[in-house]
PDB file of N, CA and C in Angstrom:
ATOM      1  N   UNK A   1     -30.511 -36.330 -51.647  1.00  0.00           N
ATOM      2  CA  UNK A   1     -29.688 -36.277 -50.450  1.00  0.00           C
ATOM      3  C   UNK A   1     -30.127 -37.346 -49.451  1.00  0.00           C
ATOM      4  N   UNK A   2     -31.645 -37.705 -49.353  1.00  0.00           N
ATOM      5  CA  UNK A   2     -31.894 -38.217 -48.113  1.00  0.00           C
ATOM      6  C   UNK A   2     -31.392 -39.983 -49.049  1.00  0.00           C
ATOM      7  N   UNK A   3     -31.548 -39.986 -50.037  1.00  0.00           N
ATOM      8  CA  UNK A   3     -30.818 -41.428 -50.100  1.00  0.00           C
ATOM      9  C   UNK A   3     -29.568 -41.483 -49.867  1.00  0.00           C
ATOM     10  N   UNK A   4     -28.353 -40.762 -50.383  1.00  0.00           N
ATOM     11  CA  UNK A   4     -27.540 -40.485 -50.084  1.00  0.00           C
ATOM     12  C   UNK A   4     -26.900 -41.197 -48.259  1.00  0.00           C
ATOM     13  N   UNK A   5     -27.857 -40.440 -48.043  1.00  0.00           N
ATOM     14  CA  UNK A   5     -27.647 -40.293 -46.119  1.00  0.00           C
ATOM     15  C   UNK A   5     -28.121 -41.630 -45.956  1.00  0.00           C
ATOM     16  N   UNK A   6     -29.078 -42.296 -46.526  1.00  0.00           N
ATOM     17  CA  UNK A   6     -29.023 -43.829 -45.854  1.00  0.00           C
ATOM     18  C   UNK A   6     -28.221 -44.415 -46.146  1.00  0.00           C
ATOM     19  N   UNK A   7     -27.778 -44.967 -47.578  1.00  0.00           N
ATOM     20  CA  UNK A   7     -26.674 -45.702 -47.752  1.00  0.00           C
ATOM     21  C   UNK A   7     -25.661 -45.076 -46.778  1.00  0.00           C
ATOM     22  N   UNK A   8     -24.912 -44.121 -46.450  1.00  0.00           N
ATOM     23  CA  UNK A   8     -23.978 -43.708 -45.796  1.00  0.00           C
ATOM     24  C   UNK A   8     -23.955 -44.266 -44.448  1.00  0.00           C
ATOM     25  N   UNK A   9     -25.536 -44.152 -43.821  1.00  0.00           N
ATOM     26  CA  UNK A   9     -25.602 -44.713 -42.362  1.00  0.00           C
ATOM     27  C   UNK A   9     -26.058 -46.314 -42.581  1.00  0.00           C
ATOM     28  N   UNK A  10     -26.060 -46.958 -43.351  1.00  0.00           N
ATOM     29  CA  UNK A  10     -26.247 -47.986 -43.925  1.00  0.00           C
ATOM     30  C   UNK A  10     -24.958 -48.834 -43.549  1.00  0.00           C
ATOM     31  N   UNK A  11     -23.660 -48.183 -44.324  1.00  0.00           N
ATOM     32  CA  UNK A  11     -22.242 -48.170 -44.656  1.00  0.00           C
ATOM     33  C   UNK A  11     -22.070 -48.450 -42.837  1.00  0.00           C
ATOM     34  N   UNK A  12     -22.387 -47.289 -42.471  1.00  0.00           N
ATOM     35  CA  UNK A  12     -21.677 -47.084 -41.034  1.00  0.00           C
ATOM     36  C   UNK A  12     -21.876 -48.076 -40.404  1.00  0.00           C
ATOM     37  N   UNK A  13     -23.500 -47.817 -39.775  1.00  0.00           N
ATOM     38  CA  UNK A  13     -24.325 -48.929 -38.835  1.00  0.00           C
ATOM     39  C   UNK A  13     -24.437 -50.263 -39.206  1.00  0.00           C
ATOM     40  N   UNK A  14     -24.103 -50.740 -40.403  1.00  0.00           N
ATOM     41  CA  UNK A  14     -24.397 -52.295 -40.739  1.00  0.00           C
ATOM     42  C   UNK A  14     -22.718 -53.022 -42.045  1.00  0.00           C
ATOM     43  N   UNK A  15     -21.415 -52.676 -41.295  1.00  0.00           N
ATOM     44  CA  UNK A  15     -20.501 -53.026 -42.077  1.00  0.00           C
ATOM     45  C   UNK A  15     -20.730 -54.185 -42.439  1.00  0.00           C
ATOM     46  N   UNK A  16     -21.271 -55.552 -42.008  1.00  0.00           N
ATOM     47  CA  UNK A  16     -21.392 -56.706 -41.998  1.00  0.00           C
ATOM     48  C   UNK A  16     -21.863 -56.971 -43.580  1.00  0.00           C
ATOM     49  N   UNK A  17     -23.148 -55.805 -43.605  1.00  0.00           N
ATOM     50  CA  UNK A  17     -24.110 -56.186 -45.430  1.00  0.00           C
ATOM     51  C   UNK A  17     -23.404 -55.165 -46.448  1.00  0.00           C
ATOM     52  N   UNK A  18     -22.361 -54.694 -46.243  1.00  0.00           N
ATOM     53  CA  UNK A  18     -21.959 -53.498 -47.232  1.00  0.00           C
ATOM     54  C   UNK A  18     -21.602 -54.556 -48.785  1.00  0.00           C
ATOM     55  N   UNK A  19     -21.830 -53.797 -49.522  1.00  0.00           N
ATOM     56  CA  UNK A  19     -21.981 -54.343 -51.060  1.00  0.00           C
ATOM     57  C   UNK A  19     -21.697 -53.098 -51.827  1.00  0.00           C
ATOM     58  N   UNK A  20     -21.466 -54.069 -53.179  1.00  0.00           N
ATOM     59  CA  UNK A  20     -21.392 -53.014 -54.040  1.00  0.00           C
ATOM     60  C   UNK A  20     -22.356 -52.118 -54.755  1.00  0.00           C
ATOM     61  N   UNK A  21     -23.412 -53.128 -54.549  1.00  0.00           N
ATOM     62  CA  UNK A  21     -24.664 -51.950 -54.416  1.00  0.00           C
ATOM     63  C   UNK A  21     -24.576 -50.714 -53.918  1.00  0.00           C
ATOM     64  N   UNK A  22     -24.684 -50.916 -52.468  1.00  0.00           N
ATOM     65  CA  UNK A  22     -24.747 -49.942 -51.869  1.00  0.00           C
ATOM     66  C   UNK A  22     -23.468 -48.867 -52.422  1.00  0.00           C
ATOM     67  N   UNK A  23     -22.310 -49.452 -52.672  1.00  0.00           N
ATOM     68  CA  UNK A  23     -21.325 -48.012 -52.997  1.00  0.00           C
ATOM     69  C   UNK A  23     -21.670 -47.525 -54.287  1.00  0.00           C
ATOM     70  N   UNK A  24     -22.100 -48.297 -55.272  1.00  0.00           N
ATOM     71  CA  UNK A  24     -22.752 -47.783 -56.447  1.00  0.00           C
ATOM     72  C   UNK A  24     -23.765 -46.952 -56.372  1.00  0.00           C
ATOM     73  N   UNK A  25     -24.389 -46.975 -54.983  1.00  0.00           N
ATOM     74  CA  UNK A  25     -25.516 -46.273 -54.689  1.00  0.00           C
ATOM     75  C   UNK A  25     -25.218 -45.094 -54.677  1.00  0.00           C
ATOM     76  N   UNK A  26     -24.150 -44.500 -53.325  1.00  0.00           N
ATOM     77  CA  UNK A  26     -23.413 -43.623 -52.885  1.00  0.00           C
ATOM     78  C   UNK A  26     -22.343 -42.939 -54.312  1.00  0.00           C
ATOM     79  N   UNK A  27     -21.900 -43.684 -54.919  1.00  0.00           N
ATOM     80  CA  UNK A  27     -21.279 -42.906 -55.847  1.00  0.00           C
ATOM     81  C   UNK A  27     -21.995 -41.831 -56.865  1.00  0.00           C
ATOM     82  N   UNK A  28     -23.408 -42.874 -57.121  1.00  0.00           N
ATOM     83  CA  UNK A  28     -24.561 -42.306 -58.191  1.00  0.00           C
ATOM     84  C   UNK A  28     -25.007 -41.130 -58.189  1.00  0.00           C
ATOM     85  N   UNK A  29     -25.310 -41.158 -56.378  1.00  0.00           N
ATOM     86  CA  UNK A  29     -26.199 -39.888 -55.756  1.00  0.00           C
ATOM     87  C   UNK A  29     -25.031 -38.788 -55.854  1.00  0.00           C
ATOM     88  N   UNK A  30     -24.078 -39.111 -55.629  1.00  0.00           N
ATOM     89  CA  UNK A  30     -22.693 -38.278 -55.289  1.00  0.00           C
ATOM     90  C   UNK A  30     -23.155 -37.507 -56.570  1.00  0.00           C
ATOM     91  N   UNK A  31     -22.957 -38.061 -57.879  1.00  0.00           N
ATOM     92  CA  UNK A  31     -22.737 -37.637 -58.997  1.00  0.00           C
ATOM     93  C   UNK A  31     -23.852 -36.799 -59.487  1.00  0.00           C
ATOM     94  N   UNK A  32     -25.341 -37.443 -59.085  1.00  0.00           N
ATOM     95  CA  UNK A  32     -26.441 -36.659 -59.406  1.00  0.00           C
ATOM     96  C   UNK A  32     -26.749 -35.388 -58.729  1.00  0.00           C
ATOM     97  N   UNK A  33     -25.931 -34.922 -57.659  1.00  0.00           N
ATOM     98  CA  UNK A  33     -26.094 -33.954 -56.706  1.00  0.00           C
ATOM     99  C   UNK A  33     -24.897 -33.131 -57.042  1.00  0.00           C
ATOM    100  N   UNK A  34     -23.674 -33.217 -57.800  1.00  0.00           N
ATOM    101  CA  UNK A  34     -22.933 -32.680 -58.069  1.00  0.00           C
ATOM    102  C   UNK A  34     -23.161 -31.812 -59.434  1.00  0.00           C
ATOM    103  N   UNK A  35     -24.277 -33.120 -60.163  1.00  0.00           N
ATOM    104  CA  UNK A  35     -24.382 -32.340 -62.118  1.00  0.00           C
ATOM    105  C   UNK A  35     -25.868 -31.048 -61.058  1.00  0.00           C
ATOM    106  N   UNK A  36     -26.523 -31.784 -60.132  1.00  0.00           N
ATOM    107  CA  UNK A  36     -27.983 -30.569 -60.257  1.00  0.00           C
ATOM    108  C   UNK A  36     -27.134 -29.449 -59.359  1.00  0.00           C
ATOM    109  N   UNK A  37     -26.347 -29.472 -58.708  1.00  0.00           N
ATOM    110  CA  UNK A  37     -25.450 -28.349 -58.154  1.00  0.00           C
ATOM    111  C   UNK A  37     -25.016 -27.582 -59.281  1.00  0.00           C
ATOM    112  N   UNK A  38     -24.283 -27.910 -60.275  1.00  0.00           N
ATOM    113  CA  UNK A  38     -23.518 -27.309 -61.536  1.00  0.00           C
ATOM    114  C   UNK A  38     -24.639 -26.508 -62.517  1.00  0.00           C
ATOM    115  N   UNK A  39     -25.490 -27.561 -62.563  1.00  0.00           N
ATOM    116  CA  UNK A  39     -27.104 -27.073 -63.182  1.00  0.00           C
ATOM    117  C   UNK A  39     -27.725 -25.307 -62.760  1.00  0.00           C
ATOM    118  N   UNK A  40     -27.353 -25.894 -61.061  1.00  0.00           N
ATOM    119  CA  UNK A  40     -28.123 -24.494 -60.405  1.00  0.00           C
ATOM    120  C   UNK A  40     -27.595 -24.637 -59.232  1.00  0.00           C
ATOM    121  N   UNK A  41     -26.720 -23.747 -59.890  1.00  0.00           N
ATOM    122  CA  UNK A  41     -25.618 -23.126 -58.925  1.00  0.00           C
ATOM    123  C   UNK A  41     -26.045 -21.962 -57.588  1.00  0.00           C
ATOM    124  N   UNK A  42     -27.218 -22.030 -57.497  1.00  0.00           N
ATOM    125  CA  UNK A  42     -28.211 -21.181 -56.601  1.00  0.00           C
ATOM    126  C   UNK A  42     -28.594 -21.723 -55.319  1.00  0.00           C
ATOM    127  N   UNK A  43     -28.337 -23.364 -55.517  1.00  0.00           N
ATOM    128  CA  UNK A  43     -29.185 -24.321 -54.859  1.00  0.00           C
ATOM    129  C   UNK A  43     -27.699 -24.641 -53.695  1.00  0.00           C
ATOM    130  N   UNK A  44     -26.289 -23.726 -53.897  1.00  0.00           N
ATOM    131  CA  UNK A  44     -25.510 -24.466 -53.167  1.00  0.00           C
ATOM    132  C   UNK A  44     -25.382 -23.409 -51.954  1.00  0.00           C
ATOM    133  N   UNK A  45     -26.206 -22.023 -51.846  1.00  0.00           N
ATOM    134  CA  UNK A  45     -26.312 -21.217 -51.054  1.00  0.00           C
ATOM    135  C   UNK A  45     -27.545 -22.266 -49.729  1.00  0.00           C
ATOM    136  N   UNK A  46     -28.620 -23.541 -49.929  1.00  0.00           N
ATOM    137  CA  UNK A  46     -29.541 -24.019 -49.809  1.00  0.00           C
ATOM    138  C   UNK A  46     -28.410 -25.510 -48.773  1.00  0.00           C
ATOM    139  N   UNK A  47     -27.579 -25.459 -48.842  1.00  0.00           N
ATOM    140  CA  UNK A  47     -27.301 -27.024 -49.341  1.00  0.00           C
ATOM    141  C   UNK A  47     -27.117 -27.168 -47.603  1.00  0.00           C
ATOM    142  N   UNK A  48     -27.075 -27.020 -46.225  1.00  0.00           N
ATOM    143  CA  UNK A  48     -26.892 -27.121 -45.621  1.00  0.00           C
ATOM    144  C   UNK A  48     -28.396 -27.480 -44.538  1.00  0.00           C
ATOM    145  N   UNK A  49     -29.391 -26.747 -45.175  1.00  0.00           N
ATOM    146  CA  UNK A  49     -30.848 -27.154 -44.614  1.00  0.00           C
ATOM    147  C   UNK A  49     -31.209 -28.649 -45.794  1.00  0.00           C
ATOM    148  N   UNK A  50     -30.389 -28.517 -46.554  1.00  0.00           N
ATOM    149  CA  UNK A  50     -31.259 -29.955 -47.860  1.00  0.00           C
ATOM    150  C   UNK A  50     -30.694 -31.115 -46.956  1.00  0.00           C
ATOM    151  N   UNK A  51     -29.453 -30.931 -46.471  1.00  0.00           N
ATOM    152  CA  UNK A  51     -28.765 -31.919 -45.832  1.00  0.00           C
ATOM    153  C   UNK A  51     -28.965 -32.433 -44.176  1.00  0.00           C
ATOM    154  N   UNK A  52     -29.857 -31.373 -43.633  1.00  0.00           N
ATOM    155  CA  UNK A  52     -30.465 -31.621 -42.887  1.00  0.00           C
ATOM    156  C   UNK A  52     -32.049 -32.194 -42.640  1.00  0.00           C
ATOM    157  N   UNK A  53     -32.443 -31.523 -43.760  1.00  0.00           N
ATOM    158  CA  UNK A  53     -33.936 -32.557 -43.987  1.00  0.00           C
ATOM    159  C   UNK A  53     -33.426 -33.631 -44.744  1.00  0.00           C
ATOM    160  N   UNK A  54     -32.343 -34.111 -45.192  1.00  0.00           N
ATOM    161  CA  UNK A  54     -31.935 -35.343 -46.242  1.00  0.00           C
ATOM    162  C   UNK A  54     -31.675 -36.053 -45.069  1.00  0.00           C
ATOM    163  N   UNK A  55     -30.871 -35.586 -44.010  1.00  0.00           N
ATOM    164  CA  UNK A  55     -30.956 -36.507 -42.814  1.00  0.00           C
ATOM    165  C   UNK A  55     -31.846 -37.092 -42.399  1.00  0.00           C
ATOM    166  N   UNK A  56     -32.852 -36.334 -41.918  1.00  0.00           N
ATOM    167  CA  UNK A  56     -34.226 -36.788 -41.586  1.00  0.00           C
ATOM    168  C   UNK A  56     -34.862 -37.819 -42.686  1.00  0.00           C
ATOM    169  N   UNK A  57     -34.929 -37.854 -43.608  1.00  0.00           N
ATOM    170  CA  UNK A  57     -35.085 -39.169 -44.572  1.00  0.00           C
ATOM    171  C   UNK A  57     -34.711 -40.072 -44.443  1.00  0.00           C
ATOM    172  N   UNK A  58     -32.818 -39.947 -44.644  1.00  0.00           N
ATOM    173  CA  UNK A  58     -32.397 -40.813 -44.654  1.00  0.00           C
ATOM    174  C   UNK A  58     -31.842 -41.671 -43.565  1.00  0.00           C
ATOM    175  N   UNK A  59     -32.414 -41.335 -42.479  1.00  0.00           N
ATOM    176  CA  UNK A  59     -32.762 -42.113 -41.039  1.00  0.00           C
ATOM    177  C   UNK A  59     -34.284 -43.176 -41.420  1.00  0.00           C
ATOM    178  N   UNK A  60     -35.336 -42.220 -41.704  1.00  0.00           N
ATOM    179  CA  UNK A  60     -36.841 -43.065 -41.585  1.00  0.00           C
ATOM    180  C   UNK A  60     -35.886 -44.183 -42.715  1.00  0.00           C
ATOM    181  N   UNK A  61     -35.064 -43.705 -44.256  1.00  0.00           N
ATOM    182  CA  UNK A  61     -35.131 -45.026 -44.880  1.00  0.00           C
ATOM    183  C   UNK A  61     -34.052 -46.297 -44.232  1.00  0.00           C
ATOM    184  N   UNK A  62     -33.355 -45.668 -43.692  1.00  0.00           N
ATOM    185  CA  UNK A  62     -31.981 -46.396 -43.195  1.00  0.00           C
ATOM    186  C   UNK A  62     -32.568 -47.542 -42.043  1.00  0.00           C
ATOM    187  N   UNK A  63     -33.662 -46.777 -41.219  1.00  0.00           N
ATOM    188  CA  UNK A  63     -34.590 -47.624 -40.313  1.00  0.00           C
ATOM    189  C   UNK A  63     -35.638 -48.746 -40.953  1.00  0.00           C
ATOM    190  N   UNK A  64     -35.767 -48.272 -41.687  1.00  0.00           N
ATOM    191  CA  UNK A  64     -36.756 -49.423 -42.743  1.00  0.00           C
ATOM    192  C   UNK A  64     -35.871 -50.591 -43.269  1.00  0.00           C
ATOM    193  N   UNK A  65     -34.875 -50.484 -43.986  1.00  0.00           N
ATOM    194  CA  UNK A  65     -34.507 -51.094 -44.734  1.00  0.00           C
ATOM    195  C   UNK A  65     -33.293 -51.778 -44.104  1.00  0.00           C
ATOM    196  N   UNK A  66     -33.190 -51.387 -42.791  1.00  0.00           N
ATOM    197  CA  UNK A  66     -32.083 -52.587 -41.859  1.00  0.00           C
ATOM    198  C   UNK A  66     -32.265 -53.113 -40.590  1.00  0.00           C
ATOM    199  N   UNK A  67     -33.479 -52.785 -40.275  1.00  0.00           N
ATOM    200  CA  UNK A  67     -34.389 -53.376 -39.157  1.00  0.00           C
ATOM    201  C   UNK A  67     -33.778 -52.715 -37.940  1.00  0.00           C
ATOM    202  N   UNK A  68     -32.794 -51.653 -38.171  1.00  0.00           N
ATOM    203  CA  UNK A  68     -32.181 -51.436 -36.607  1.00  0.00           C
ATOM    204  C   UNK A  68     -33.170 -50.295 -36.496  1.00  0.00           C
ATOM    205  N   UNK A  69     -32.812 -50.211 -34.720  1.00  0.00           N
ATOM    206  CA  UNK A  69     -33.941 -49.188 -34.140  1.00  0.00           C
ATOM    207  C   UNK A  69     -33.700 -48.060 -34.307  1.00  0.00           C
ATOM    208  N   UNK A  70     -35.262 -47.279 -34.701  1.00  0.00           N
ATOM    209  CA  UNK A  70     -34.448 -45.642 -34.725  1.00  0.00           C
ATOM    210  C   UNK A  70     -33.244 -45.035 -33.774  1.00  0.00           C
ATOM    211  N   UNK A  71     -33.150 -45.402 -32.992  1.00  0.00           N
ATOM    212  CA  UNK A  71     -32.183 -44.416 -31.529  1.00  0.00           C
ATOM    213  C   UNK A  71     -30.999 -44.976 -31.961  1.00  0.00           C
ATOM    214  N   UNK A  72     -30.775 -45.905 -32.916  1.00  0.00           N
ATOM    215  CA  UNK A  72     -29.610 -46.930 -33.324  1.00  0.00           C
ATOM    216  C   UNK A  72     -28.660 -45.352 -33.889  1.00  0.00           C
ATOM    217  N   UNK A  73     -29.528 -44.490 -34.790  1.00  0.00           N
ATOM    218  CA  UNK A  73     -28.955 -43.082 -35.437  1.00  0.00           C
ATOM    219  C   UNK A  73     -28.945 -42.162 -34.670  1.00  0.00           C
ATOM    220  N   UNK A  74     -27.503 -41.323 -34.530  1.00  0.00           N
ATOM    221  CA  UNK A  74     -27.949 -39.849 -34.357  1.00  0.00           C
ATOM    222  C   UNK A  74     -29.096 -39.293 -34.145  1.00  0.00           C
ATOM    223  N   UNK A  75     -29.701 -38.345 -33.981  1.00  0.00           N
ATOM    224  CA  UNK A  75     -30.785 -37.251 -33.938  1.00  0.00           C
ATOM    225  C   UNK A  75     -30.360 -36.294 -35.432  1.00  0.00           C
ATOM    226  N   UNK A  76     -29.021 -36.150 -35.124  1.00  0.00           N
ATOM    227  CA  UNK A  76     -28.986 -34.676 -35.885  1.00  0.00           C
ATOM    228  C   UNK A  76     -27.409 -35.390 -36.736  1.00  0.00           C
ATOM    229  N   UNK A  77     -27.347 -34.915 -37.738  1.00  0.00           N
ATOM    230  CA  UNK A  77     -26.512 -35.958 -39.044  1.00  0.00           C
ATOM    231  C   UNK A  77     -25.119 -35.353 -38.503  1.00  0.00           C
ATOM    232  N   UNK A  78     -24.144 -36.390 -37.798  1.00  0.00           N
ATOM    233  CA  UNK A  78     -22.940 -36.320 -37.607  1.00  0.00           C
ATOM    234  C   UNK A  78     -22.121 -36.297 -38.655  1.00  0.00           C
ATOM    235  N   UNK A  79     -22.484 -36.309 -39.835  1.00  0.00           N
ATOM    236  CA  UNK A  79     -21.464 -36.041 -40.837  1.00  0.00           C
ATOM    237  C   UNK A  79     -21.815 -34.465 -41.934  1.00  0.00           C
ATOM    238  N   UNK A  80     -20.510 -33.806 -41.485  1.00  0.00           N
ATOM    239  CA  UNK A  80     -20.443 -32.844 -42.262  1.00  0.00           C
ATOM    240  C   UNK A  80     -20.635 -32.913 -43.993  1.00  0.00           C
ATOM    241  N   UNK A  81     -21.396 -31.860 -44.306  1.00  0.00           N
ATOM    242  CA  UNK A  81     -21.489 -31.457 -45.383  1.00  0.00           C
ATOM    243  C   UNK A  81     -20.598 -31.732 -46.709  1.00  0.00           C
ATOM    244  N   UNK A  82     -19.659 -31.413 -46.692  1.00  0.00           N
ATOM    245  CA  UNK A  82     -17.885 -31.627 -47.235  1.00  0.00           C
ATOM    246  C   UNK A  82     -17.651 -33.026 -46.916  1.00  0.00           C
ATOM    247  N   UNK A  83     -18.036 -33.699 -46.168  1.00  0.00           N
ATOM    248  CA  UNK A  83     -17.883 -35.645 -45.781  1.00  0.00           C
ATOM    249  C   UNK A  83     -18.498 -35.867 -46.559  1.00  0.00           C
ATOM    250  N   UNK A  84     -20.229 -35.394 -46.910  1.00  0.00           N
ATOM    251  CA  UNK A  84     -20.758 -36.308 -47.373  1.00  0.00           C
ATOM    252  C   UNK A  84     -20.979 -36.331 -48.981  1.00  0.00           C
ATOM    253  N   UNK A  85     -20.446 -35.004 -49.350  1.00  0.00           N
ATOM    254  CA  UNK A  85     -20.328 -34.974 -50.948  1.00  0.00           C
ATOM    255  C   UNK A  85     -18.735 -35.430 -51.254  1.00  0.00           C
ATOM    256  N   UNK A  86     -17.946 -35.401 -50.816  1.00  0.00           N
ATOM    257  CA  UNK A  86     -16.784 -35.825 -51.006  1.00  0.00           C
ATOM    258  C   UNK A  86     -16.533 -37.796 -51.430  1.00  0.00           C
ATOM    259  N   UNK A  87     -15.890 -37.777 -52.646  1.00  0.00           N
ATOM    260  CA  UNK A  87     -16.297 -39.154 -53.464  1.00  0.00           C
ATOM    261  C   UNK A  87     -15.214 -39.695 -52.400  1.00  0.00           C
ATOM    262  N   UNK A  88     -14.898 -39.686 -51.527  1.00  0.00           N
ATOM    263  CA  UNK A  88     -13.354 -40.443 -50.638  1.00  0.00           C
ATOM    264  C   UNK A  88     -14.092 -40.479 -49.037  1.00  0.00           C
ATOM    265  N   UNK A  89     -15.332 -40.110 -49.027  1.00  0.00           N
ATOM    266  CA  UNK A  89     -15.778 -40.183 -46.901  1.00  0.00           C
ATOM    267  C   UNK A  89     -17.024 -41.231 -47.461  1.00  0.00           C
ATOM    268  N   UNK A  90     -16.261 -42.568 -46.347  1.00  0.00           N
ATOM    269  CA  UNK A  90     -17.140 -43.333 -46.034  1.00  0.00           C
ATOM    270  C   UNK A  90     -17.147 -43.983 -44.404  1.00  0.00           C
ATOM    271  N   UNK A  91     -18.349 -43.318 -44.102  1.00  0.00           N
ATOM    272  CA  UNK A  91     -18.280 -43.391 -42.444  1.00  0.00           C
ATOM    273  C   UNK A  91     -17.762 -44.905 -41.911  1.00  0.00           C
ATOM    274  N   UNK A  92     -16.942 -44.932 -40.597  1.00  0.00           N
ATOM    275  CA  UNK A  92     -16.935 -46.118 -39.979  1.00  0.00           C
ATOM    276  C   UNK A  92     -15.434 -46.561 -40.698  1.00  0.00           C
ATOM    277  N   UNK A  93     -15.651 -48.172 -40.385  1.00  0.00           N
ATOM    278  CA  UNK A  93     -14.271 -48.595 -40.419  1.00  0.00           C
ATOM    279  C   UNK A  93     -14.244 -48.843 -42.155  1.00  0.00           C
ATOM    280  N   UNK A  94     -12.829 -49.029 -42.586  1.00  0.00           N
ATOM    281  CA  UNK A  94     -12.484 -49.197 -44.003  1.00  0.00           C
ATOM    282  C   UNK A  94     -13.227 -50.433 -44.541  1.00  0.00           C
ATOM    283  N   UNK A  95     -12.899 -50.502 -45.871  1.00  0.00           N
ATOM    284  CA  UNK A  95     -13.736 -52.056 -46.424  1.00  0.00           C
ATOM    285  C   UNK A  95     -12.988 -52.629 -47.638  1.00  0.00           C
ATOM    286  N   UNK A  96     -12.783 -53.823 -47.490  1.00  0.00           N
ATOM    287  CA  UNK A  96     -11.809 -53.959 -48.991  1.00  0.00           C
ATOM    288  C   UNK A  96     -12.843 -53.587 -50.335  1.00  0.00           C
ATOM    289  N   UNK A  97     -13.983 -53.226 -50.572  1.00  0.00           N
ATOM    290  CA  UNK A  97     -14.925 -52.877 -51.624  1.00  0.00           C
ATOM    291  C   UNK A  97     -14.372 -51.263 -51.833  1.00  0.00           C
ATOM    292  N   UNK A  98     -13.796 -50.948 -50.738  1.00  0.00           N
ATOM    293  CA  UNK A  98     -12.966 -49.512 -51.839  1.00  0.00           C
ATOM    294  C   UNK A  98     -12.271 -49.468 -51.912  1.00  0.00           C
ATOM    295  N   UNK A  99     -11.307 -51.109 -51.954  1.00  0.00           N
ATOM    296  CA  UNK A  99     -10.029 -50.180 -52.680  1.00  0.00           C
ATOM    297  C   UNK A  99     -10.425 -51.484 -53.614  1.00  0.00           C
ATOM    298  N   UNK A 100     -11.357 -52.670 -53.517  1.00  0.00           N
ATOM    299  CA  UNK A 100     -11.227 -53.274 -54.968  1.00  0.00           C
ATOM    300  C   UNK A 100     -12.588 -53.097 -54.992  1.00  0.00           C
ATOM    301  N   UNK A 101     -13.170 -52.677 -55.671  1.00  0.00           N
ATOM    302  CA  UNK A 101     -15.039 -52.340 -55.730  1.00  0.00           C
ATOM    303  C   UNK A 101     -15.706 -53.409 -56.954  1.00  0.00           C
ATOM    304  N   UNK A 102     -14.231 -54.206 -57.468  1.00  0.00           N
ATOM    305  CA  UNK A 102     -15.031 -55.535 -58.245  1.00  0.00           C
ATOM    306  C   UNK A 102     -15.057 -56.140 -57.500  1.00  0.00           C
ATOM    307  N   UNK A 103     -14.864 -56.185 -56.739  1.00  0.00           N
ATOM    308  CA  UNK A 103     -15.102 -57.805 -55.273  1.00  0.00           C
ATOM    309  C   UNK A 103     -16.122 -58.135 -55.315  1.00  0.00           C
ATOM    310  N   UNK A 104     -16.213 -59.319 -55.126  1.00  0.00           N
ATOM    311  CA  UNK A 104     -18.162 -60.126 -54.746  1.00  0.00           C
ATOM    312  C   UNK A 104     -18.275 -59.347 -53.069  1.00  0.00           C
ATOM    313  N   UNK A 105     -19.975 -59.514 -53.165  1.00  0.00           N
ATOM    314  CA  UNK A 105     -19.796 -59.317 -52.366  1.00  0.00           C
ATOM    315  C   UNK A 105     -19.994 -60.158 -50.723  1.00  0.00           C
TER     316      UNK A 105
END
């Protein structure tokens, strides 16, 4: 989750470097959090504190890896739960990499 949440605030806070990396990133995690959900189906009663400490991660990594300042993020993860597993929510303004995701980038 907490990678998840950086690429996402990644996406948001820095449209300028968005790549297809990064949505390959976001799609991956999407997918790996959807099969360990299906796996253990126990873990989706959980999923609302995971997404809140995944926040908290994925701020410290989102701060590392784009030089902007912590206060640049939220405190507390403005994107709902249902946004952020959903393969169609990508924060901020649109990007031609989703609707053609072979594009250079």
């Amino acid at each position: 989750m907490g990678v998840l949440l950086e690429h996402l605030l990644k996406w948001e806070f820095q449209p300028e470097q968005r790549s297809r990396s990064w949505l390959s990133t976001i799609r991956v995690q999407r997918l790996d959090i959807a099969v360990l959900l299906e796996d253990n189906p126990s873990l989706k009663a959980s999923l609302q504190e995971v997404l809140e400490r995944g926040y908290r991660k994925g701020v410290v990594l989102a701060e590392g890896k784009t030089g902007l300042e912590l206060r640049t993020f939220p405190e507390i993860c403005s994107y709902r739960l249902e946004e952020v597993l959903d393969d169609d929510f990508y924060p901020g303004e649109t990007s031609d990499l989703l609707s053609n995701p072979n594009s250079k980038d």
